[in-house]
N, C-alpha and C. Protein backbone atom coordinates (compact mmCIF):
# COMPACT_ATOMS: atom_id res chain seq x y z
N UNK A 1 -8.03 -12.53 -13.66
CA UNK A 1 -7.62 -11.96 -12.39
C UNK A 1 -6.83 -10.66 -12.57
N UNK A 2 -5.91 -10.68 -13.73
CA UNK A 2 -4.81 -9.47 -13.95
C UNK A 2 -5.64 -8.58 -14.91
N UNK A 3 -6.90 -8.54 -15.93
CA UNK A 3 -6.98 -7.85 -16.76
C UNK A 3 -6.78 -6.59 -16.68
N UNK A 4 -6.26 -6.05 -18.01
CA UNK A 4 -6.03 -4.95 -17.73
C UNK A 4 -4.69 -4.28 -17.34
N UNK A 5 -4.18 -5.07 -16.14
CA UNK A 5 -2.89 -4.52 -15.65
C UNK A 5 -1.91 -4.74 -16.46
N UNK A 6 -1.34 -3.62 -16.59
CA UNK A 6 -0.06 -3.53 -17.29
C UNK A 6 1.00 -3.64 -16.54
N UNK A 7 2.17 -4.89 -16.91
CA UNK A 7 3.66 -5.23 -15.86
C UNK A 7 4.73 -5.16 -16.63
N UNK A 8 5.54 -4.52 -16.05
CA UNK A 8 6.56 -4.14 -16.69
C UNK A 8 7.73 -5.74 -15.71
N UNK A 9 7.94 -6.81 -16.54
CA UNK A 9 8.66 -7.64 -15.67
C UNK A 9 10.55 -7.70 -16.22
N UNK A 10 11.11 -7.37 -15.40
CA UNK A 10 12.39 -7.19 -15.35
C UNK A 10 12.89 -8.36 -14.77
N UNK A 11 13.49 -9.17 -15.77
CA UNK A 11 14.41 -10.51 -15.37
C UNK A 11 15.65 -10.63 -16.32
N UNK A 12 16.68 -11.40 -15.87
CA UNK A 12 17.85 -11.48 -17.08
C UNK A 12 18.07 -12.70 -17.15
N UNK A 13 17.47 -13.72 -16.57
CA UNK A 13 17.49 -15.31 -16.63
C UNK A 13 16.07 -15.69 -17.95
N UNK A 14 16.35 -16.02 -19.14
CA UNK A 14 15.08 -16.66 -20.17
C UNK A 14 13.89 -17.03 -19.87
N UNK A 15 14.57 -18.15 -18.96
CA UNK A 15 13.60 -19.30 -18.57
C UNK A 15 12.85 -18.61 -17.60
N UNK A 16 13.57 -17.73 -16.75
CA UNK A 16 12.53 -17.62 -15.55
C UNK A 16 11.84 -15.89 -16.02
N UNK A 17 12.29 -15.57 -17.49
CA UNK A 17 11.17 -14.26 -17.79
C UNK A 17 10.11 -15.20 -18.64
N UNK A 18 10.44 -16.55 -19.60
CA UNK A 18 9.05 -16.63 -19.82
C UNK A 18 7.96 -17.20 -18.73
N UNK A 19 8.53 -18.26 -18.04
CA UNK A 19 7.73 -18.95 -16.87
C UNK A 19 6.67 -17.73 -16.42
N UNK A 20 7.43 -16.48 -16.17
CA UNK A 20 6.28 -15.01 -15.39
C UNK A 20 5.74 -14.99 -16.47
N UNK A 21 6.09 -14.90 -17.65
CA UNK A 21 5.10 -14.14 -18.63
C UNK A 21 4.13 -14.96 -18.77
N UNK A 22 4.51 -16.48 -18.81
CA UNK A 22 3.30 -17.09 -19.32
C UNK A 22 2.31 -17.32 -17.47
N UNK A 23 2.81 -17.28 -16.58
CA UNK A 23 2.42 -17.00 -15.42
C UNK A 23 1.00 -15.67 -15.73
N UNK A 24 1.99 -14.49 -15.69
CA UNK A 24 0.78 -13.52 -15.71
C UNK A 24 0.16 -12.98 -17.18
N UNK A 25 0.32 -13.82 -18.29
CA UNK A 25 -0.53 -13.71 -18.96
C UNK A 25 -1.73 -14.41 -19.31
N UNK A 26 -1.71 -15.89 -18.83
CA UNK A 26 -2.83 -16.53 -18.71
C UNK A 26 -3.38 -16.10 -17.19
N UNK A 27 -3.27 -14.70 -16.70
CA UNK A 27 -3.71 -14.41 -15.73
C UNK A 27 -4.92 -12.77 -16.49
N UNK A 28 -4.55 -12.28 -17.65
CA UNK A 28 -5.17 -11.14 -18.58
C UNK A 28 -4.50 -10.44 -18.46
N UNK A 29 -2.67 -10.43 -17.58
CA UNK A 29 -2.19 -8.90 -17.76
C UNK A 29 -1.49 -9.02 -19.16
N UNK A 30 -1.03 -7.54 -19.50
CA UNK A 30 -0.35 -7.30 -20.47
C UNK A 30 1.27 -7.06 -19.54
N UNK A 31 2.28 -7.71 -20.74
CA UNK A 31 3.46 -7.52 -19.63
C UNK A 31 4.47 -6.92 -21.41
N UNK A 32 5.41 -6.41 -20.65
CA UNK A 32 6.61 -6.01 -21.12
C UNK A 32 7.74 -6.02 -20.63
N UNK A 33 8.54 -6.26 -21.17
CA UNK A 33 10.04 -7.09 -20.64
C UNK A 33 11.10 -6.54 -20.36
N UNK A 34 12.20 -6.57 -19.37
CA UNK A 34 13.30 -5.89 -20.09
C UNK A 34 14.22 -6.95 -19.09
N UNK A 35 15.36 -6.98 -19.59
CA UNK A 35 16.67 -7.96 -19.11
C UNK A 35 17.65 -7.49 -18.15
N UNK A 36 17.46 -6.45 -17.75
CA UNK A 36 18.05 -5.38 -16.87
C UNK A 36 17.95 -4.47 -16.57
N UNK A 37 18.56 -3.72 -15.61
CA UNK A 37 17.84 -2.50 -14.44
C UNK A 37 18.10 -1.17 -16.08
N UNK A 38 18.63 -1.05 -16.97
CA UNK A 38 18.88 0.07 -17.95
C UNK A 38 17.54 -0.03 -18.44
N UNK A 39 17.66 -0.89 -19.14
CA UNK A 39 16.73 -1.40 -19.94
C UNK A 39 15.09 -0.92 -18.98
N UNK A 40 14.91 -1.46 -17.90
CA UNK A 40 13.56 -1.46 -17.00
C UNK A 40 13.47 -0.07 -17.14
N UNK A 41 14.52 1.26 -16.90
CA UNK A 41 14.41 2.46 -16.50
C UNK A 41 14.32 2.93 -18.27
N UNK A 42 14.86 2.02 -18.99
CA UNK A 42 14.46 3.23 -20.79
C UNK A 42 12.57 2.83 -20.25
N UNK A 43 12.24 1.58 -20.56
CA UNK A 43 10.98 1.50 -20.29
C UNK A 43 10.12 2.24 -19.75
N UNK A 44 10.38 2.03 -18.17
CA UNK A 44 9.54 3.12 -17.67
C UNK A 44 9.67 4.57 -17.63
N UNK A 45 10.62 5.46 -18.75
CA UNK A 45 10.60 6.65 -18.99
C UNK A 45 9.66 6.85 -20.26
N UNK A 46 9.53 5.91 -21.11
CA UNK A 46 8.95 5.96 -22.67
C UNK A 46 7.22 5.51 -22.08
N UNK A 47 6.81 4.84 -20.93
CA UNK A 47 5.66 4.50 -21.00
C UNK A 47 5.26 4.23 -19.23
N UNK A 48 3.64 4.33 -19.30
CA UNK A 48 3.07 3.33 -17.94
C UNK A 48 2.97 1.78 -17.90
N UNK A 49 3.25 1.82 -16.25
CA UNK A 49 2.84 0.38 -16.02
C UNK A 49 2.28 0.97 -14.54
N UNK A 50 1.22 -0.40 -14.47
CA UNK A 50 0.60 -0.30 -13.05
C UNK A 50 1.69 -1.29 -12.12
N UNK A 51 2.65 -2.16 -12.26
CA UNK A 51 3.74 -2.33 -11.21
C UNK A 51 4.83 -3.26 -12.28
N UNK A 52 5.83 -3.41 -11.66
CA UNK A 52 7.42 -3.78 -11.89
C UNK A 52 7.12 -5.04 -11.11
N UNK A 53 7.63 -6.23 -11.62
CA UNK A 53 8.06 -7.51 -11.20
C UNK A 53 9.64 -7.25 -11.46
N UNK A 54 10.48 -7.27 -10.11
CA UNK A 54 11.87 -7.21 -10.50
C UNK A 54 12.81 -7.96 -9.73
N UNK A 55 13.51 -8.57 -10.72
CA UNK A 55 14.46 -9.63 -10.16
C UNK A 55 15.58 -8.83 -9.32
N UNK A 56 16.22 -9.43 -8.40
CA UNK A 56 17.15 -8.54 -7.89
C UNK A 56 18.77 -8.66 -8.24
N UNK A 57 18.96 -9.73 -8.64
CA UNK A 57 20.20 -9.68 -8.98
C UNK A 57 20.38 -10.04 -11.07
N UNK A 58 20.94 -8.56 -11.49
CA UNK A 58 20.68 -8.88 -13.06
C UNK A 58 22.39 -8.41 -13.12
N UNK A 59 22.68 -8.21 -14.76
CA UNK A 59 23.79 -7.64 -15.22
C UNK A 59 23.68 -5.86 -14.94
N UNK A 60 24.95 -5.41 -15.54
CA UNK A 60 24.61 -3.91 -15.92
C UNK A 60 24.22 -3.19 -14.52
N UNK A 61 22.71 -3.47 -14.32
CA UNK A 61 22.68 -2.75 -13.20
C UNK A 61 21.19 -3.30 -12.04
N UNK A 62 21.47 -3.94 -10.60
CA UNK A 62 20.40 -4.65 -10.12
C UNK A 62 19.56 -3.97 -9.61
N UNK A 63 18.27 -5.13 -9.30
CA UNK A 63 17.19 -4.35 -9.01
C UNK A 63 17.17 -3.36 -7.81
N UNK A 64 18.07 -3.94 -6.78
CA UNK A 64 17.78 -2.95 -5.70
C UNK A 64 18.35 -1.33 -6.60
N UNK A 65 19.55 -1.12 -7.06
CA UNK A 65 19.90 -0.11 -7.96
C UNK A 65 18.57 0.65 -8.49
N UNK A 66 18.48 0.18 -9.31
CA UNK A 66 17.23 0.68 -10.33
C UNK A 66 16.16 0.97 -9.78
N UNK A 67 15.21 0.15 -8.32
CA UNK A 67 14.53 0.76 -7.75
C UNK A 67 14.94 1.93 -6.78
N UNK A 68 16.09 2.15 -6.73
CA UNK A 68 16.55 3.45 -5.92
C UNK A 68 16.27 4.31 -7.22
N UNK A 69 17.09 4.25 -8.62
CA UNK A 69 17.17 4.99 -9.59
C UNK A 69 15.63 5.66 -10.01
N UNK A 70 14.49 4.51 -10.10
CA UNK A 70 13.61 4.75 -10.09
C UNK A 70 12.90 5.59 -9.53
N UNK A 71 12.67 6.05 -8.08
CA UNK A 71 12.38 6.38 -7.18
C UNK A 71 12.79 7.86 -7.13
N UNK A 72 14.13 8.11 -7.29
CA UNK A 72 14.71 9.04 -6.61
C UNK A 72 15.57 10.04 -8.16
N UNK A 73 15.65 9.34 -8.70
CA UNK A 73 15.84 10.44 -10.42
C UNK A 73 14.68 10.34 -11.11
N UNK A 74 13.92 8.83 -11.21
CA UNK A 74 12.87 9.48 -12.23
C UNK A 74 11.30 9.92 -11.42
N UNK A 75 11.63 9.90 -10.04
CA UNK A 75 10.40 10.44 -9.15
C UNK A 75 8.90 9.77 -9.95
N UNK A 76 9.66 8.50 -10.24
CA UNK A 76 8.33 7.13 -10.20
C UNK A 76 7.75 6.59 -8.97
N UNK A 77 6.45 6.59 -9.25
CA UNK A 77 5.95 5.69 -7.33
C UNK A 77 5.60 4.37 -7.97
N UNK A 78 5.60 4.01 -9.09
CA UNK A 78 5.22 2.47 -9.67
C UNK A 78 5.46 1.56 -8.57
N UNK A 79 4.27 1.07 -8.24
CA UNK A 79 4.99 -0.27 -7.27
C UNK A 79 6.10 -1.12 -7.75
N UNK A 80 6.87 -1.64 -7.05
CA UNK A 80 7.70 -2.24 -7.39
C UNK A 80 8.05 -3.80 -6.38
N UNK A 81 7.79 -5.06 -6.90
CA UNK A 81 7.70 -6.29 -6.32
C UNK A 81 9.11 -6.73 -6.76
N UNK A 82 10.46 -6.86 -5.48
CA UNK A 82 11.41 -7.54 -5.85
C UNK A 82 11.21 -8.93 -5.77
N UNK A 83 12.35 -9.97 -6.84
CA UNK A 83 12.07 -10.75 -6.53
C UNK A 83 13.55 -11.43 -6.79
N UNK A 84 13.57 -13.06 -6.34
CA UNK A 84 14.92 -12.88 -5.48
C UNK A 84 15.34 -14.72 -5.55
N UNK A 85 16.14 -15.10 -6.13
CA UNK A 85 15.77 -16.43 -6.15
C UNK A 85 16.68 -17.30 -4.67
N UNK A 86 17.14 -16.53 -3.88
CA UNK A 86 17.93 -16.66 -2.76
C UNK A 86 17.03 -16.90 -1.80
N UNK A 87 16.18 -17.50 -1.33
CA UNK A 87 15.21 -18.09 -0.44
C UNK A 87 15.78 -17.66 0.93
N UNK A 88 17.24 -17.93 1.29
CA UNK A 88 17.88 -18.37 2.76
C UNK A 88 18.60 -16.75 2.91
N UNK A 89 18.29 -15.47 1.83
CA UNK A 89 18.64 -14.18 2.54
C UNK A 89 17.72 -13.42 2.38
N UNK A 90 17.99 -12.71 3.57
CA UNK A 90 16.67 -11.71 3.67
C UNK A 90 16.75 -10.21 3.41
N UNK A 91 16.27 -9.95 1.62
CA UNK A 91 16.39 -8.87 1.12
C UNK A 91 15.31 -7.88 1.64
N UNK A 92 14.33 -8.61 2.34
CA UNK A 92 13.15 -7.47 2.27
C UNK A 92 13.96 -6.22 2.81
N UNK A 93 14.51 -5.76 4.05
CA UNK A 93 15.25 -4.21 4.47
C UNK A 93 15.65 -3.69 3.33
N UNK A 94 16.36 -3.92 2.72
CA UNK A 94 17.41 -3.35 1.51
C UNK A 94 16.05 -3.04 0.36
N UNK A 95 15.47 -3.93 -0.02
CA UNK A 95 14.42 -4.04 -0.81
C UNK A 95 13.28 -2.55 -0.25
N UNK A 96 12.96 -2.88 1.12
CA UNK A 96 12.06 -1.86 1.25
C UNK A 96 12.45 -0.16 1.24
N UNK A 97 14.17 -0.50 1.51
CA UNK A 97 14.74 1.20 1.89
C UNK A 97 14.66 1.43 0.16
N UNK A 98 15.30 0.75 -0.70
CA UNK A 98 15.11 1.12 -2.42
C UNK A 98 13.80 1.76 -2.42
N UNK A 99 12.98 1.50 -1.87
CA UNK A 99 11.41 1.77 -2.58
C UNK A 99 10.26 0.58 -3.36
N UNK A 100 10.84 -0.48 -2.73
CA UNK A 100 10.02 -1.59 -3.50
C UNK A 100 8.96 -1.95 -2.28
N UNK A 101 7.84 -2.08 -2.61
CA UNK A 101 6.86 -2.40 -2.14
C UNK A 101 6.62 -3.68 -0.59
N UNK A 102 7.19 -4.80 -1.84
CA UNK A 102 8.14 -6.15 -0.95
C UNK A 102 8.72 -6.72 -1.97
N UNK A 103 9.22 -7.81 -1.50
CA UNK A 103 10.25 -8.74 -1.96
C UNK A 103 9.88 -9.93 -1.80
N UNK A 104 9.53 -11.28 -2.95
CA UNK A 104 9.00 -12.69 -2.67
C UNK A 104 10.34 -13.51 -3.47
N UNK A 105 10.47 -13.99 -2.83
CA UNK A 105 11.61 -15.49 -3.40
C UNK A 105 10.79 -16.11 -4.74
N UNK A 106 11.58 -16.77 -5.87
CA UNK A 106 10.79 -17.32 -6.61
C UNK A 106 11.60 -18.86 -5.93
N UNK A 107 11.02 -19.82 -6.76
CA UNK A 107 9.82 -19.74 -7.49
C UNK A 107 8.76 -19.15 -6.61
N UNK A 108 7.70 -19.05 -7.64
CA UNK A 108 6.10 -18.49 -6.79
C UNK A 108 5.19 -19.19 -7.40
N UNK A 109 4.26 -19.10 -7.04
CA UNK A 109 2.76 -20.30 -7.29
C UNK A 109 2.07 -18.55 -8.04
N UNK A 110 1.37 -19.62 -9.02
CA UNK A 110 0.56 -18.53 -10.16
C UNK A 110 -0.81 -17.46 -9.37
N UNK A 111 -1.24 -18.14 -8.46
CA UNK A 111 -2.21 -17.74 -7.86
C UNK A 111 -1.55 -17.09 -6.66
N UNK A 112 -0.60 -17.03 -6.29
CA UNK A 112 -0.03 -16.34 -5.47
C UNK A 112 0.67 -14.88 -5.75
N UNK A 113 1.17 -15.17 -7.18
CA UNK A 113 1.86 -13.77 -7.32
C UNK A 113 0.29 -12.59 -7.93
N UNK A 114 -0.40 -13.48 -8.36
CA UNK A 114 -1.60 -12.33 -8.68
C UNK A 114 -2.39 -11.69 -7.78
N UNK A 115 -2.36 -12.66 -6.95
CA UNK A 115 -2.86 -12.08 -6.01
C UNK A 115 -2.17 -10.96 -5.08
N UNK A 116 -0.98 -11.06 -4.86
CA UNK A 116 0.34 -10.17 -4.54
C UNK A 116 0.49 -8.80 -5.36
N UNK A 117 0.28 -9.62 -6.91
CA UNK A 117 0.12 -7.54 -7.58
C UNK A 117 -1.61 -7.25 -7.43
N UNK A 118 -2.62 -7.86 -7.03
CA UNK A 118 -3.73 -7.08 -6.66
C UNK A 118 -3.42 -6.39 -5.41
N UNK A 119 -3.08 -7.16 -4.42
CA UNK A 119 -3.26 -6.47 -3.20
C UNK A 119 -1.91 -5.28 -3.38
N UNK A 120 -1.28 -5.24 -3.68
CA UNK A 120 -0.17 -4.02 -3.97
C UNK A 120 -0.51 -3.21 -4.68
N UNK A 121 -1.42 -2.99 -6.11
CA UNK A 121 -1.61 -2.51 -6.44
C UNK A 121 -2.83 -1.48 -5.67
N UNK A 122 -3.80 -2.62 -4.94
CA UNK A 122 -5.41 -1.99 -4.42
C UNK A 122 -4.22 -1.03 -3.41
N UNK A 123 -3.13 -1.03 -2.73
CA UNK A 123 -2.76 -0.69 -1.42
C UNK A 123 -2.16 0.78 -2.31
N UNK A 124 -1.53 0.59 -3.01
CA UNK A 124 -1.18 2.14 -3.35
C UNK A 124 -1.99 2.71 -4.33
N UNK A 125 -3.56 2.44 -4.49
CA UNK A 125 -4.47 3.20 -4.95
C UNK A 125 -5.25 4.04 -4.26
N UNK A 126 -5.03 3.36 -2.41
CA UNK A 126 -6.03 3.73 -1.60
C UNK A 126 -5.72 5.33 -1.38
């Protein structure tokens, strides 16, 4: 379903960066990691990705941060999917003014988030 796509997934919780990885790699993407919003932004200055899986609350510096940082110093349009393990608040506003695409609560169902970076991805190809 993912081949091909390259994800840059930004989490600072273990458990819940391998759960995605092994999520979207038995899906064919290729992913690369980073544990925080510094870390996500060395990344995406040294290389491409076709979108960001990003947690929103990390150390150092969070995702809503970094997708502003993103956006607006390194004049990246990478999609960017926040994600949010707070079910009962509603980040999407804050999420969408940063520049992130949307925002899904985890957990997430495997067939759900792939399908989420196809259609995000097909939407800012058009």
């Amino acid at each position: 379903m993912l081949d091909g796509i390259n994800i840059l997934v930004v989490e600072d919780n273990e458990l819940n960066q391998r759960i995605t990885n092994f999520i979207l790699l038995k899906q064919g993407a290729t992913i690369k990691n980073a544990t925080n919003g510094k870390q996500a932004i060395e990344l995406l200055r040294e290389g491409h990705f076709d979108i960001v899986l990003m947690d929103l609350q990390m150390p150092e510096m969070d995702g809503i941060a970094t997708a502003r940082y993103v956006r607006q110093e390194l004049k990246n349009d990478v999609p960017i999917i926040g994600i949010t393990a707070d079910m009962f608040t509603n980040d999407t506003p804050e999420c969408l003014e940063a520049g992130m695409s949307m925002c899904i609560a985890k957990p997430f169902e495997a067939k759900t988030i792939g399908s989420l970076i196809l259609d995000v991805i097909g939407a800012t190809s058009n």
